[in-house]
Protein backbone atom coordinates (compact mmCIF):
# COMPACT_ATOMS: atom_id res chain seq x y z
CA UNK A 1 41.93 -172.53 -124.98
CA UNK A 2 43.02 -174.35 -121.88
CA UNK A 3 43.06 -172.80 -118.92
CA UNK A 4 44.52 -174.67 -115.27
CA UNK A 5 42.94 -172.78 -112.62
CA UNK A 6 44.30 -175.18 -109.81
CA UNK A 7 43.67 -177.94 -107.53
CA UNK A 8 41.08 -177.14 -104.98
CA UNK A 9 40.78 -179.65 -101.78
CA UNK A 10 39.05 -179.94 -99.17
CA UNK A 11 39.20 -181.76 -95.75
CA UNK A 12 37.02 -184.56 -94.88
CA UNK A 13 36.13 -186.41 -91.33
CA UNK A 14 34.11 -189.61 -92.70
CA UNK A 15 34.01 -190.53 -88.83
CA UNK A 16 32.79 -187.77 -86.59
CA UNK A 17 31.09 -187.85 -83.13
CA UNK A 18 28.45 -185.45 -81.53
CA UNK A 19 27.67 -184.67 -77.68
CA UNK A 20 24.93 -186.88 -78.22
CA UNK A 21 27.35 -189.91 -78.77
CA UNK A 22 27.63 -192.64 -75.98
CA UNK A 23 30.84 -192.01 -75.78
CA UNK A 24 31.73 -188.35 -76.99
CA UNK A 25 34.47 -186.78 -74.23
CA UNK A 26 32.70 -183.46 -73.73
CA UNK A 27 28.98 -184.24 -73.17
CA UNK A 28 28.01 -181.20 -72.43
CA UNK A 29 28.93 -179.42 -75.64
CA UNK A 30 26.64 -177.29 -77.76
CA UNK A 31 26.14 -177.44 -81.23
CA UNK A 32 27.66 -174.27 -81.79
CA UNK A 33 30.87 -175.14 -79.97
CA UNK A 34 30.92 -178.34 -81.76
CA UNK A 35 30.52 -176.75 -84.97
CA UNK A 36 33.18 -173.99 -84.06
CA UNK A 37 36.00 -177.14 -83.08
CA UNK A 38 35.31 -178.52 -86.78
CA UNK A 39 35.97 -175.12 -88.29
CA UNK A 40 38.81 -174.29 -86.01
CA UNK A 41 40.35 -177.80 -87.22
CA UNK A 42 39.63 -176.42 -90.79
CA UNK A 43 37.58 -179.72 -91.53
CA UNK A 44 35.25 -179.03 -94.74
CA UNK A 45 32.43 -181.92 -94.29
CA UNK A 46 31.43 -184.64 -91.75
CA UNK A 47 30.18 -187.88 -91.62
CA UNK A 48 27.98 -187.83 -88.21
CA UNK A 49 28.95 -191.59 -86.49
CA UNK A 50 27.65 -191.61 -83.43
CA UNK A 51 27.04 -194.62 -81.09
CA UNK A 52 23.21 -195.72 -80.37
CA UNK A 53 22.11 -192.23 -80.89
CA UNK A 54 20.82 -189.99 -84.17
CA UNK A 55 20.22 -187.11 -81.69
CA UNK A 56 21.91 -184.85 -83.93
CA UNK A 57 21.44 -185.71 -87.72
CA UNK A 58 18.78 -182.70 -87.94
């Protein structure tokens, strides 16, 4: 027996700066905050992007 249980999605940023980004417009943020903005934006996953820095991959 079939059973549709729905569609599920999610929200994707395949292009998403950190503070530790060249060119990021709040330099100063924490990880936290930065992690808080994506949620507030309901965003799912992230692709980290940032320009000549891997600061924050770990």
């Amino acid at each position: 027996m079939y059973t549709n249980v729905g569609s599920y999605w999610y929200k994707f940023d395949f292009h998403t700066h950190t503070p530790a980004s060249s060119d990021y417009k709040a330099p100063a943020e924490t990880a936290k905050e930065w992690l808080i903005a994506l949620m507030e934006r309901e965003v799912d996953c992230v692709a980290v992007t940032d320009h000549v820095s891997g600061a924050w991959i770990d």
